[in-house]
Protein backbone atom coordinates (compact mmCIF):
# COMPACT_ATOMS: atom_id res chain seq x y z
CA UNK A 1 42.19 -27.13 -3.34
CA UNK A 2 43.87 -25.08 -5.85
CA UNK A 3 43.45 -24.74 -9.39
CA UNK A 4 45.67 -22.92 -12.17
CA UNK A 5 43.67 -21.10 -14.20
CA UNK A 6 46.12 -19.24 -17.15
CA UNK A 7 49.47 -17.86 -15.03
CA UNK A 8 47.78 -17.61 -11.67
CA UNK A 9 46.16 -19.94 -9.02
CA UNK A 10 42.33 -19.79 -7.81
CA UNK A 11 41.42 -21.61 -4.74
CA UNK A 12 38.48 -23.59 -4.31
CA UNK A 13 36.47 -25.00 -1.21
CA UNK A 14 33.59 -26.53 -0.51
CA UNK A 15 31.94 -26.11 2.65
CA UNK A 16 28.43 -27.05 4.23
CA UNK A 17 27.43 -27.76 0.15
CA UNK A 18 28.42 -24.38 -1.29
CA UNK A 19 31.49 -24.04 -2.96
CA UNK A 20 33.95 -20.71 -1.87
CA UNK A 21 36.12 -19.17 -4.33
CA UNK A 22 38.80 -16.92 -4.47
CA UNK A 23 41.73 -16.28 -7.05
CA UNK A 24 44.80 -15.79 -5.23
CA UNK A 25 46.42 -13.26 -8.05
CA UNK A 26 50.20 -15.49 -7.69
CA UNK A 27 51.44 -18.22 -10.15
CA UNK A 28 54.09 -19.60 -7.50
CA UNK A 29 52.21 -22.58 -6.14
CA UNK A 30 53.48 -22.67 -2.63
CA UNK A 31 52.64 -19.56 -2.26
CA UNK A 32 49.05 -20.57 -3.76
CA UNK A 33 49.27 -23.33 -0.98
CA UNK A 34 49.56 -21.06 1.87
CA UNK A 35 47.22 -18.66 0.57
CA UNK A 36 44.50 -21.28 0.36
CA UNK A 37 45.38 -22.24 3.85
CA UNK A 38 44.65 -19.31 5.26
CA UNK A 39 41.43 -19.07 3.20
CA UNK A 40 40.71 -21.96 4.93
CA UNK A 41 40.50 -20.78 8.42
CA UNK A 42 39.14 -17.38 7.58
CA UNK A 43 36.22 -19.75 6.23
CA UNK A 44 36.62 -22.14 9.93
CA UNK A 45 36.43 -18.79 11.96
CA UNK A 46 33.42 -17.53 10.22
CA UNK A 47 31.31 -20.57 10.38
CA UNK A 48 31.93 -20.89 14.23
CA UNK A 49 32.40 -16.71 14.97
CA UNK A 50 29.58 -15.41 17.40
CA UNK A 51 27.38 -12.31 16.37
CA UNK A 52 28.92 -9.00 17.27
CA UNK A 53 26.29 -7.61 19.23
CA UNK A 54 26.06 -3.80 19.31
CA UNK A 55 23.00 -2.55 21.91
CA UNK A 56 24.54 0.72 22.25
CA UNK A 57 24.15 1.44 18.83
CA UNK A 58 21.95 4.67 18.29
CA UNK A 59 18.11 4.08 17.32
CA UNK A 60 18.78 7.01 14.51
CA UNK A 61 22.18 4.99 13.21
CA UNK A 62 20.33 1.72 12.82
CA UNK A 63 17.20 3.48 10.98
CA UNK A 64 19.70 4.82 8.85
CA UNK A 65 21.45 1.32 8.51
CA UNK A 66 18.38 -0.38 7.72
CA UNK A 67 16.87 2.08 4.91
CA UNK A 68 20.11 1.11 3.51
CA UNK A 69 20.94 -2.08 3.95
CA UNK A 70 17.52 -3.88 4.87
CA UNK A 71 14.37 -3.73 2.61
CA UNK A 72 12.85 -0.52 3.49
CA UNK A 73 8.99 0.01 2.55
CA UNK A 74 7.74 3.92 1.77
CA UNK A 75 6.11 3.77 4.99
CA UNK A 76 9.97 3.61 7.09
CA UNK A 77 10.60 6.58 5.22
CA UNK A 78 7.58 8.35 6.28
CA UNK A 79 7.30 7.42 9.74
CA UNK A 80 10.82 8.64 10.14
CA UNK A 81 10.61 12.39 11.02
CA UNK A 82 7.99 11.18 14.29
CA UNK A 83 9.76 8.20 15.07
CA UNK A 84 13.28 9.68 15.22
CA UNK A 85 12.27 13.07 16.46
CA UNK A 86 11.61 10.68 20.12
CA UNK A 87 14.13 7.77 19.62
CA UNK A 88 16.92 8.73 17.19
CA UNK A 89 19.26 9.34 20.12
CA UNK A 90 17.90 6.64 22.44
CA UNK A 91 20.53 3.28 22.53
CA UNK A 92 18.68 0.69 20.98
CA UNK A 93 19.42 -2.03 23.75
CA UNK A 94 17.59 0.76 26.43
CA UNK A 95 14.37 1.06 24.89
CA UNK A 96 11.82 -0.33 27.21
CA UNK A 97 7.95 -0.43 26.90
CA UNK A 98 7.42 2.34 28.74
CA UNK A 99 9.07 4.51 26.15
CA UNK A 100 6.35 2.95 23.43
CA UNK A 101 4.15 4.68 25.71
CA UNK A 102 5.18 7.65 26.49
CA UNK A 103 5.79 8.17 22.64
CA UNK A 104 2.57 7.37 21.82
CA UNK A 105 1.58 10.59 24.68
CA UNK A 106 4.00 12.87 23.19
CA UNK A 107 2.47 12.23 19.42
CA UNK A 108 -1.05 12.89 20.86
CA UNK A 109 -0.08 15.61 22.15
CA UNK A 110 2.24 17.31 19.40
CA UNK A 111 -0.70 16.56 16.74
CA UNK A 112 -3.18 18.52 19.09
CA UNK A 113 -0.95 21.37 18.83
CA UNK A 114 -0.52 21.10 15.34
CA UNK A 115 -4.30 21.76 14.33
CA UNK A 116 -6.00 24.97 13.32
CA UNK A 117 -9.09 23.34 13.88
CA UNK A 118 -10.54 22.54 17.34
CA UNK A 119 -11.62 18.81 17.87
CA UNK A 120 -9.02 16.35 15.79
CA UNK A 121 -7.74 13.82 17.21
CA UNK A 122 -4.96 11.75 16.37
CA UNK A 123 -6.29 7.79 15.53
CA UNK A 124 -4.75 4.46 17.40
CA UNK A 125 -4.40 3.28 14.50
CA UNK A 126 -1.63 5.44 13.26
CA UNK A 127 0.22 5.47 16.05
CA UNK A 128 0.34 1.92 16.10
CA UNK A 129 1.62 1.41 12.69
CA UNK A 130 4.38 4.04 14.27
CA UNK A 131 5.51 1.14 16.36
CA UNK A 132 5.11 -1.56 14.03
CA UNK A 133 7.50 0.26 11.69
CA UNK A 134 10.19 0.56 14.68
CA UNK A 135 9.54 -3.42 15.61
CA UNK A 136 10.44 -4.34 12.03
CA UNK A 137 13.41 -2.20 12.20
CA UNK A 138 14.32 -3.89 15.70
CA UNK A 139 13.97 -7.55 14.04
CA UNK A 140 16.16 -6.81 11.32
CA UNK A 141 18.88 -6.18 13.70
CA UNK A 142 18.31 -9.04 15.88
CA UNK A 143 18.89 -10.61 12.08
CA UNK A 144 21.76 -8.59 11.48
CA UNK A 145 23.53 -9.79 14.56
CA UNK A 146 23.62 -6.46 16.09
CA UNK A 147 20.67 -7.03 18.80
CA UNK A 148 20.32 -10.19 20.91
CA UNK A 149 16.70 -9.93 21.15
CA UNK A 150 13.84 -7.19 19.99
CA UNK A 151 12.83 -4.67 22.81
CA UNK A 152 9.54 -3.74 21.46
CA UNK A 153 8.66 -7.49 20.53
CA UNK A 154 6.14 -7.54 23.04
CA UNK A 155 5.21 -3.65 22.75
CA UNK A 156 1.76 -2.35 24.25
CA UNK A 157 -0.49 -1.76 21.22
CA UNK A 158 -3.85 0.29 22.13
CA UNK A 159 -7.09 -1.53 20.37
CA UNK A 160 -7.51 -0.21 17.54
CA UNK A 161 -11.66 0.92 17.23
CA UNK A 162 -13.43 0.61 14.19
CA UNK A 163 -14.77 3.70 12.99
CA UNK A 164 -17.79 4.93 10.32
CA UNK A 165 -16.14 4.90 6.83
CA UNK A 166 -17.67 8.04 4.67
CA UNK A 167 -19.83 6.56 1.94
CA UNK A 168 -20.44 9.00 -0.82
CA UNK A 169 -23.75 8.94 -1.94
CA UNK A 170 -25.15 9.22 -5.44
CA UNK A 171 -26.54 12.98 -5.13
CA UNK A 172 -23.65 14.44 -3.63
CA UNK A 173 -21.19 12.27 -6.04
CA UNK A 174 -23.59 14.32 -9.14
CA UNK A 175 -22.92 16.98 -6.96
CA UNK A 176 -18.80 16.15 -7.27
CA UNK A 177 -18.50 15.47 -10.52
CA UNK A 178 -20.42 18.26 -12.18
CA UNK A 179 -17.36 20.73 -10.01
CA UNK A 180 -14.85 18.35 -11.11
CA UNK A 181 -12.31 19.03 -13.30
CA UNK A 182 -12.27 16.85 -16.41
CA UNK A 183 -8.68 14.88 -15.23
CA UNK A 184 -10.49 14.53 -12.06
CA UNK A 185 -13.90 13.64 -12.55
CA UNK A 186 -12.20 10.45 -15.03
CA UNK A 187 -10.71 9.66 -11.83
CA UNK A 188 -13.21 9.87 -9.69
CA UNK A 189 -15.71 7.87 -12.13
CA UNK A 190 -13.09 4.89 -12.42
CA UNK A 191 -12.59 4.63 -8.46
CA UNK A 192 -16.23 4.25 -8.13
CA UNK A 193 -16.92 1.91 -10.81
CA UNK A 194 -13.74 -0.28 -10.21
CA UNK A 195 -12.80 -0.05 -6.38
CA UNK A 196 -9.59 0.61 -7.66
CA UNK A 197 -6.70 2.33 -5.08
CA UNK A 198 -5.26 5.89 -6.24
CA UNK A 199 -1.82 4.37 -7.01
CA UNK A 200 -3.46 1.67 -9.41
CA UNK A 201 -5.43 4.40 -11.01
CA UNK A 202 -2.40 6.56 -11.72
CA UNK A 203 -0.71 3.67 -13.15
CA UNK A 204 -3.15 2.17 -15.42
CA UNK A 205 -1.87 1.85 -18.81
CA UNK A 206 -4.32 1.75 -22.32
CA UNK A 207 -2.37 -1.19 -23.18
CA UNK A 208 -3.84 -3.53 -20.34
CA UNK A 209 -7.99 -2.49 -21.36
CA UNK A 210 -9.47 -5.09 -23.17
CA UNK A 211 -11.93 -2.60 -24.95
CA UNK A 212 -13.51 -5.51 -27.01
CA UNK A 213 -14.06 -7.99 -23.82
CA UNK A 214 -15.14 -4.57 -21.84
CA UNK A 215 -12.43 -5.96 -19.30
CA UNK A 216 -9.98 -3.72 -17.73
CA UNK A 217 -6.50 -5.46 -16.07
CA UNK A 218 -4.96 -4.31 -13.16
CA UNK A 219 -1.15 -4.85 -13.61
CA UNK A 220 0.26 -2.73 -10.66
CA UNK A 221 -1.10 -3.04 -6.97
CA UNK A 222 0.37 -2.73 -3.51
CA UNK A 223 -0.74 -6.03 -2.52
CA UNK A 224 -0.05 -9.54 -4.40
CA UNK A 225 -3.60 -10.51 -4.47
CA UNK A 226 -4.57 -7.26 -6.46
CA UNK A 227 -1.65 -7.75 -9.21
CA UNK A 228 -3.08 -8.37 -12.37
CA UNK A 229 -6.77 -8.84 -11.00
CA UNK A 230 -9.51 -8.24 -14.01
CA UNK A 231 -12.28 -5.99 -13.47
CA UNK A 232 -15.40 -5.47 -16.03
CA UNK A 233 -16.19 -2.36 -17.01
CA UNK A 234 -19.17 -0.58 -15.99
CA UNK A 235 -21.28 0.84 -18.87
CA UNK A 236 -20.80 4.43 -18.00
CA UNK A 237 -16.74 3.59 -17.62
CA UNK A 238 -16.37 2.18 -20.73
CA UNK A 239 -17.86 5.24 -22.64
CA UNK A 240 -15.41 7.59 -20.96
CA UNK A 241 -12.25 5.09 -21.55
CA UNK A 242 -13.83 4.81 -25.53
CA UNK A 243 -13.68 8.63 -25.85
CA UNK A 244 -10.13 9.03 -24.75
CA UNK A 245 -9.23 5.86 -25.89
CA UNK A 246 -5.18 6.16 -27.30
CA UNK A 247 -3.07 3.34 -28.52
CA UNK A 248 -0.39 2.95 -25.37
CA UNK A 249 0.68 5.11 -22.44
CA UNK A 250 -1.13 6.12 -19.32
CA UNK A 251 -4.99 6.39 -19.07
CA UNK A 252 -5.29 8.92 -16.52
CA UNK A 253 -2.85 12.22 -16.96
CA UNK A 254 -3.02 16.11 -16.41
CA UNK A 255 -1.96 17.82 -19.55
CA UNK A 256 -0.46 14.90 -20.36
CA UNK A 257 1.74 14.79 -17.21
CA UNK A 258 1.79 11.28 -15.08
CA UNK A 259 -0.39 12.20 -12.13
CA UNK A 260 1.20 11.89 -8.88
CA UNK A 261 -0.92 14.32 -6.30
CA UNK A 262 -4.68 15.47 -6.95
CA UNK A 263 -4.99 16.93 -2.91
CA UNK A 264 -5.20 20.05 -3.45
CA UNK A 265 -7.84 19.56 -6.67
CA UNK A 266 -10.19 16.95 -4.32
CA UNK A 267 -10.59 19.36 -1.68
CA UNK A 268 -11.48 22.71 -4.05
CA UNK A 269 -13.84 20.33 -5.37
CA UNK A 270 -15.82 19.35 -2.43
CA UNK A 271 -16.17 23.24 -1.15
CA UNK A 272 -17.32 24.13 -4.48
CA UNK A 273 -19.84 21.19 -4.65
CA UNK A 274 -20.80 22.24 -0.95
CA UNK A 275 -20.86 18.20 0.16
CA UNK A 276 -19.40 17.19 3.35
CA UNK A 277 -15.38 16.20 3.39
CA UNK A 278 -14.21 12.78 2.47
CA UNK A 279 -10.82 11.04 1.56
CA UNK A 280 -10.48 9.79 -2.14
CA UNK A 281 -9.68 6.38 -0.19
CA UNK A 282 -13.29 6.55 -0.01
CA UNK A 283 -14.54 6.03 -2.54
CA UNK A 284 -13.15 2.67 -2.78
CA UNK A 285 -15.51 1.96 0.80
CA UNK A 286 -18.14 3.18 -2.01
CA UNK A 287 -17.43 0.88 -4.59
CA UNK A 288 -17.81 -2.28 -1.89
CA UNK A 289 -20.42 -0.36 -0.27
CA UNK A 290 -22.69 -0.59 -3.81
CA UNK A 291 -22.14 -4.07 -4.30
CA UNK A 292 -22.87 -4.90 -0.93
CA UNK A 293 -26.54 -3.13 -1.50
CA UNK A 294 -27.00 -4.86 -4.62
CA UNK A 295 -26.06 -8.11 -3.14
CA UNK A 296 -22.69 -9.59 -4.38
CA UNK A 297 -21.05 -12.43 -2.22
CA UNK A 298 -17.80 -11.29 0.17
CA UNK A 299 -15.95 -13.66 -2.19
CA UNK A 300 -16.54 -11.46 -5.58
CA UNK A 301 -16.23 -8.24 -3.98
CA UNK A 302 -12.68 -9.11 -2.61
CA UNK A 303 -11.55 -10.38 -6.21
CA UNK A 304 -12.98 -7.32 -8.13
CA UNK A 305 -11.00 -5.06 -5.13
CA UNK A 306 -7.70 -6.89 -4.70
CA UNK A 307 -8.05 -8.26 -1.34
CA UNK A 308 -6.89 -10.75 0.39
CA UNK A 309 -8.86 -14.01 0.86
CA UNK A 310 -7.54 -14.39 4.53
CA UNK A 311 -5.50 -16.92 5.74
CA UNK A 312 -8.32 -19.88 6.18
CA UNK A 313 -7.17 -22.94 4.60
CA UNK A 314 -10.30 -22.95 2.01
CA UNK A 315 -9.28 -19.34 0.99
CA UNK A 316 -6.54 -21.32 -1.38
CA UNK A 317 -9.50 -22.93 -3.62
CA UNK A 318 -11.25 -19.81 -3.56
CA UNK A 319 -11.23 -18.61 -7.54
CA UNK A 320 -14.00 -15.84 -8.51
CA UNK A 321 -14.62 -16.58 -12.18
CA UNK A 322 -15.29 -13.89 -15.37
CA UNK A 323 -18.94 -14.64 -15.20
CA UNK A 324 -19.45 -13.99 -11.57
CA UNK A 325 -17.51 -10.94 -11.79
CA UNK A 326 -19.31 -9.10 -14.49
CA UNK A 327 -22.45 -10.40 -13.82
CA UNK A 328 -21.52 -8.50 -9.84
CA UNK A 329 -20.78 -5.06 -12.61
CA UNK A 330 -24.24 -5.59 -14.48
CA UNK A 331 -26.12 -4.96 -11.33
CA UNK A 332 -23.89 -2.51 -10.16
CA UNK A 333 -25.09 -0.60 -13.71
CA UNK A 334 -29.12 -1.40 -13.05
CA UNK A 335 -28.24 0.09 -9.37
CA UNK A 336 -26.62 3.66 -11.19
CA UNK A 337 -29.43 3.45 -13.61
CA UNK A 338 -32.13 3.46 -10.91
CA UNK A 339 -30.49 6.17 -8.65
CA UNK A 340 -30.21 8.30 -12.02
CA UNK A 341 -33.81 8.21 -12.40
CA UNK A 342 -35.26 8.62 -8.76
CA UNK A 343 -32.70 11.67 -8.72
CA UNK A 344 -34.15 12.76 -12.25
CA UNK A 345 -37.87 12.21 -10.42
CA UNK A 346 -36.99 14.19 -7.32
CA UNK A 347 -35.53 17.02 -9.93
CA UNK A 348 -38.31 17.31 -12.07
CA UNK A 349 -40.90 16.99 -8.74
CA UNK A 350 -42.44 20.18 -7.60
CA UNK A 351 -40.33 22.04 -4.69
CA UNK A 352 -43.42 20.90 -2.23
CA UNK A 353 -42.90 17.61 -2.97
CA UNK A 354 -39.36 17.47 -3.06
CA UNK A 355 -38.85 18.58 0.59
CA UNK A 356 -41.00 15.43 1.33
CA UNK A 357 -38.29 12.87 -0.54
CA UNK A 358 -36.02 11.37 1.22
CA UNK A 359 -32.51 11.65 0.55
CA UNK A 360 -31.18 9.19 -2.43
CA UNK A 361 -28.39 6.85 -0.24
CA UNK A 362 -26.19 4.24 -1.75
């Protein structure tokens, strides 16, 4: 149907419920006519026109495609360089299983090379999430119309073992912290007093710490479930955060400077403080690791962390009140206020006698 709207006709069509439009730029209306005509059967031929399948299309093309087109994630950028280095010239309709596996050998054995240091290995796990990037790659297309069906839907994924996570322990974190610069060592204190991840550290803002209500909100995560999560703040946190305390802007800076990298601070830190290597990821496995020892319920340590109550249908009634929360932080204060003096004890002890002690563990 056509419509004159000022000295030209616009053509208008309904279809399935939605409504097409396009303005045919001509105020002669049998022209109009036969232009919406054939807008009419440009719309016929698209409902019933079969995907254009293109398996011969190169892996590296359709990564390229889809960081443009689809909804890429930082990780399909990252996994990139490895995955394309092996299947960028590979047709995606000719990728088989067997390739999955034979990548998987060829990363093993180009990060052996890599390393200086004797003994590394390459996790399972990473090479895994290798694939799993590729897969979701392969589904967009089959989306997209350009595969008929997704060769690595059913790739071979090794079992993924679950290994010793690196607990820091509250000598060695004295230790830390005492080496630490001052931008670090407000980092460092916050990650083990909140559980917090390094991005939601770097992007906490003044604005969002309740200073009165000692309640700190987390207002950008990487998952849904930590977005704007509360967390109490421990007694030693909220002294540090009072000291700096400004009106608006970020909480944790260098000079001033957002923060983006602290790698090459973290490890000068733990040579100088002579403790044994761990990732700052870590010290989030502290945080839960503290609570767990002081014994706070699954349920409040997931809300104060930002994970995910699993899919179980009872997860969706599952709501960790304020109370529950900080009374989880007050023992998590009585726990650092213990370990401060046994450590103070084993200081002050004579050097006999403080052989004989055990060493303080979270």
């Amino acid at each position: 149907m056509i419509y004159k709207r000022g000295k030209t006709y616009t053509s208008y069509i309904w279809q399935d419920g939605v409504r097409h439009t396009r303005a045919l730029h001509t105020g002669n209306k049998r022209t109009a006519e036969q232009l919406d005509q054939q807008f009419k059967e440009e719309l016929r031929q698209r409902e019933f026109q079969l995907p254009q399948f293109n398996p011969s299309m190169a892996v590296a093309e359709l990564y390229a495609r889809f960081l443009a087109e689809g909804d890429p994630k930082p990780y399909h950028t990252d996994r990139a360089k490895f995955l394309l280095g092996f299947f960028g010239e590979m047709q995606v309709g000719r990728i088989t299983r067997n390739d999955v596996i034979r990548y998987r050998r060829m990363r093993h054995q180009e990060f052996v090379a890599r390393q200086t240091k004797p003994g590394r290995k390459l996790t399972e796990t990473t090479v895994n999430r290798d694939i799993e990037a590729l897969r979701r790659i392969f589904f967009w297309a089959v989306d997209e119309g350009i595969l008929q069906h997704n060769p690595l839907a059913r790739a071979p994924m090794v079992r993924e073992r679950r290994t010793r996570k690196r607990i820091l322990s509250f000598g060695d974190e004295q230790l830390f912290l005492a080496q630490a610069a001052i931008h670090l060592g407000r980092i460092t204190v916050a990650a083990l007093d909140t559980g917090m991840r390094r991005g939601e550290i770097f992007a906490q803002l003044w604005e969002h710490i309740d200073f009165q209500r000692g309640v700190l909100s987390v207002t950008h995560s990487k998952t849904a479930e930590g977005e704007h999560r509360e967390i109490p703040l421990t007694r030693r946190l909220q002294a540090l955060l009072e000291r700096d305390r400004q009106p608006s802007g970020l909480v944790f800076t260098y000079g001033g400077a957002p923060l983006h990298r602290i790698k090459t601070a973290w490890a000068a830190t733990i040579r100088r403080a002579g403790i044994s290597y761990l990732r700052f990821h870590d010290l989030r496995h502290t945080f839960n690791s503290r609570l767990v020892e002081v014994e706070v319920i699954e349920d409040v340590r997931k809300e104060l962390m930002g994970h995910s109550h699993g899919g179980d249908v009872h997860s969706l009634y599952t709501h960790v009140e304020m109370p529950a929360l900080r009374t989880a932080i007050r023992r998590l204060d009585a726990w650092q206020e213990v370990q401060i003096a046994e450590l103070a004890a084993i200081n002050d002890a004579p050097v006999e006698q403080q052989e004989s002690q055990p060493a303080t563990q979270p």
